[in-house]
C-alpha atoms as a PDB file:
ATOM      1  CA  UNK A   1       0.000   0.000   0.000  1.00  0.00           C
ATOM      2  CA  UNK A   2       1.010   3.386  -0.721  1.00  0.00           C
ATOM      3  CA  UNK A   3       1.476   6.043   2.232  1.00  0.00           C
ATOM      4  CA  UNK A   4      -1.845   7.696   2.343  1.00  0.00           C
ATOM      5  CA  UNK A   5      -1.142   9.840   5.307  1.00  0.00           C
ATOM      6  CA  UNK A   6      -0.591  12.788   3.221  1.00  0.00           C
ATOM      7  CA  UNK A   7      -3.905  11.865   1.691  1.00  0.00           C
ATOM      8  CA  UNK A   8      -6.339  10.885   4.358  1.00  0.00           C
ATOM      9  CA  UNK A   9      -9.368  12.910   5.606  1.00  0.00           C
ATOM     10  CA  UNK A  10      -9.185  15.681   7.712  1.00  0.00           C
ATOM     11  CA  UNK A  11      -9.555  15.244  11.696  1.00  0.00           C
ATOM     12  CA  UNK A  12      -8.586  16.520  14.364  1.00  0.00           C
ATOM     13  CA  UNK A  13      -8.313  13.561  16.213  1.00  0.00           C
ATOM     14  CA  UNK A  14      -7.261  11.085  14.070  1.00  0.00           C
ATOM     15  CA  UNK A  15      -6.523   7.277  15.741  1.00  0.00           C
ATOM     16  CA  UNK A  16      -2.927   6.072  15.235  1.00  0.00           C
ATOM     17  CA  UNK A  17      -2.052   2.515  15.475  1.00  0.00           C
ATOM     18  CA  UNK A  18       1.330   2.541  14.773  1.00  0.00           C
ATOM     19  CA  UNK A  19       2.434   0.768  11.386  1.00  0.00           C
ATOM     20  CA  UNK A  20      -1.186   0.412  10.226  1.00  0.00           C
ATOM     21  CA  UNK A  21      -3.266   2.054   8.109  1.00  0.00           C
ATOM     22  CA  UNK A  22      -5.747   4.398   9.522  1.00  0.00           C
ATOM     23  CA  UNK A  23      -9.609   2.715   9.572  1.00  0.00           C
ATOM     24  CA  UNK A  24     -12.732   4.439   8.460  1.00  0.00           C
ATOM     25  CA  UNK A  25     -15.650   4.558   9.071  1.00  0.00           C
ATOM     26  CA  UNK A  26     -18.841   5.958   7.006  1.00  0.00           C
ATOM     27  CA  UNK A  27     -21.271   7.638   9.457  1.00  0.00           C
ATOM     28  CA  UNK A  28     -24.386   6.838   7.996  1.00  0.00           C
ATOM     29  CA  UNK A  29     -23.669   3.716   6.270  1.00  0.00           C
ATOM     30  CA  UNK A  30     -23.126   1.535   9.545  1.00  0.00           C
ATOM     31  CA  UNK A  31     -23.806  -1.421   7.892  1.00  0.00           C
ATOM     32  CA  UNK A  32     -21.135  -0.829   5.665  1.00  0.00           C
ATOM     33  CA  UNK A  33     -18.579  -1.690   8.555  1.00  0.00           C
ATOM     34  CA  UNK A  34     -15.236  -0.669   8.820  1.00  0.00           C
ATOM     35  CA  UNK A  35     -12.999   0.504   5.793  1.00  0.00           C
ATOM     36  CA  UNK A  36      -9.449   0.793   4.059  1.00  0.00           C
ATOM     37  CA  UNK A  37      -8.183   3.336   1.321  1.00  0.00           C
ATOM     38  CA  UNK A  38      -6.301   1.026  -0.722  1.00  0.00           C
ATOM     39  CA  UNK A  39      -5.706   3.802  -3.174  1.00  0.00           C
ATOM     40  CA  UNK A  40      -5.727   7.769  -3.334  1.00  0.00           C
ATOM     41  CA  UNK A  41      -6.305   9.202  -6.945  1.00  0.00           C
ATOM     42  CA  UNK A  42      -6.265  12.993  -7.274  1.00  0.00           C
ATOM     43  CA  UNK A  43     -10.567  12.660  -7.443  1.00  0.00           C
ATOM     44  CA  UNK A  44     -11.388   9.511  -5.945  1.00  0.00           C
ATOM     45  CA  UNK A  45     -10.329   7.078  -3.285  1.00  0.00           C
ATOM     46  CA  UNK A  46     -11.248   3.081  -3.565  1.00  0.00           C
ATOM     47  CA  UNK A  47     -12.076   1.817   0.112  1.00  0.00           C
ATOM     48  CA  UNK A  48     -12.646  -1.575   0.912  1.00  0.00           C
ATOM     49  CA  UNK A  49     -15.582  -1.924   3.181  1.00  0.00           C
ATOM     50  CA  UNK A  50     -16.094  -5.192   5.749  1.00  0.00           C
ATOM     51  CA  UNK A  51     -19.053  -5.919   4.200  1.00  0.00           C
ATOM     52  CA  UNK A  52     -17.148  -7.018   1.004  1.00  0.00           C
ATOM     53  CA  UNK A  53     -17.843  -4.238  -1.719  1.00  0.00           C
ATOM     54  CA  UNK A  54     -15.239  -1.683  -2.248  1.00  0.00           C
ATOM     55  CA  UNK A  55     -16.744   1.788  -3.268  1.00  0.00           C
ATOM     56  CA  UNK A  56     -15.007   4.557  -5.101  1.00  0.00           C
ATOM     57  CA  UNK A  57     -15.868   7.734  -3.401  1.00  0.00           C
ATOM     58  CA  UNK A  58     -15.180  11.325  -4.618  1.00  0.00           C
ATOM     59  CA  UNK A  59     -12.688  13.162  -2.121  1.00  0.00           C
ATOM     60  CA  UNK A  60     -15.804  15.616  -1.110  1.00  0.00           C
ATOM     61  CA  UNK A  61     -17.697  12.994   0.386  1.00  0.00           C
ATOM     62  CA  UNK A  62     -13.906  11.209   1.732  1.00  0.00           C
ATOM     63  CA  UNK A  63     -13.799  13.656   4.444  1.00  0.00           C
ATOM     64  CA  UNK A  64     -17.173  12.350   5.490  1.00  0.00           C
ATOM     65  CA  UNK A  65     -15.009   9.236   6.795  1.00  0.00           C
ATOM     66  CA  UNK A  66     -14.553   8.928  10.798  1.00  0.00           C
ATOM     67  CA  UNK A  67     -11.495   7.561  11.122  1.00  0.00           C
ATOM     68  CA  UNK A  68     -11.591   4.420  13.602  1.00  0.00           C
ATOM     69  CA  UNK A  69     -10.501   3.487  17.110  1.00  0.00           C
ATOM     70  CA  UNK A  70      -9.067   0.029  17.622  1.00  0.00           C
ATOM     71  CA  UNK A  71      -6.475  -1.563  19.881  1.00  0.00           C
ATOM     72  CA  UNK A  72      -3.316  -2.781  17.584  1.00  0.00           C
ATOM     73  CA  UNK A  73      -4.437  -6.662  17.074  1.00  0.00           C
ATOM     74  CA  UNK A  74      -7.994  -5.886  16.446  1.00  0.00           C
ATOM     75  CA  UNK A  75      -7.069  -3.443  13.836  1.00  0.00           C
ATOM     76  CA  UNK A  76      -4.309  -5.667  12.611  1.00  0.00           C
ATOM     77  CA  UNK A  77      -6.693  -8.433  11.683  1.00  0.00           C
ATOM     78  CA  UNK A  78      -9.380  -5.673  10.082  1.00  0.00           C
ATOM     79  CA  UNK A  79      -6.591  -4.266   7.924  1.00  0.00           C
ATOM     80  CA  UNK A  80      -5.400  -8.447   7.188  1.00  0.00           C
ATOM     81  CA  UNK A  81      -9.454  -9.130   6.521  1.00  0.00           C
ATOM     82  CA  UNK A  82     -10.022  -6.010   4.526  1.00  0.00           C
ATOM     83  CA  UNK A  83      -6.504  -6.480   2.289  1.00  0.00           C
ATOM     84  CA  UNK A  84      -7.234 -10.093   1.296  1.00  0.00           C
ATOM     85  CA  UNK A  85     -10.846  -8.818   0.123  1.00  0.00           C
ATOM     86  CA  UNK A  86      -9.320  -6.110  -1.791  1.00  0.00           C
ATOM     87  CA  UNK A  87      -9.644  -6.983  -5.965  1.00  0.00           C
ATOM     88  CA  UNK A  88      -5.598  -7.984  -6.805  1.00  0.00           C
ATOM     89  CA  UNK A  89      -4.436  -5.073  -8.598  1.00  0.00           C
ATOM     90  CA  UNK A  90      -5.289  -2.863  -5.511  1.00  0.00           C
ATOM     91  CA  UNK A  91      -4.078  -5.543  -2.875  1.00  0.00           C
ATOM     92  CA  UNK A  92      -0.669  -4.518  -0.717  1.00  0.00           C
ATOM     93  CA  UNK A  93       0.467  -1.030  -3.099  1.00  0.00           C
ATOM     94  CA  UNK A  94       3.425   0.131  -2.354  1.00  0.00           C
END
């Protein structure tokens, strides 16, 4: 994966995990779950969602994203889960 950091949505109180990804969430898509950008393009971002799909959003509606609170294994094994669903050419950039 590429280093998003530069790239990620705005907040002021962004989690870090260190060595992982930041996780989103969408706040009024719940059922959507938690997501991944796998990839930053200068008008879209793809983001890989737990509940399988990944959705290309525009970057006005990416700082709509909560970023997402989890303790290092937990988010390890979100950002291992939401990876392996990820289509191949957008699996582990970078």
């Amino acid at each position: 994966m590429s280093d998003l950091a530069a790239d990620r949505p705005v907040s002021t109180s962004r989690p870090v995990v260190a060595g992982l990804p930041t996780l989103y969430r969408h706040p009024a898509r719940k059922k959507w779950g938690v997501g991944l950008v796998l990839e930053r393009l200068a008008d879209r971002a793809h983001v890989q969602f737990q509940d399988g799909r990944l959705r290309t959003i525009h970057v006005d509606y990416l700082r709509k994203l909560e970023p997402v609170d989890r303790p290092y294994d937990v988010a390890r094994g979100l950002v291992d889960a939401l990876e392996s669903m990820a289509p191949d050419d957008l699996r582990n950039r970078g």
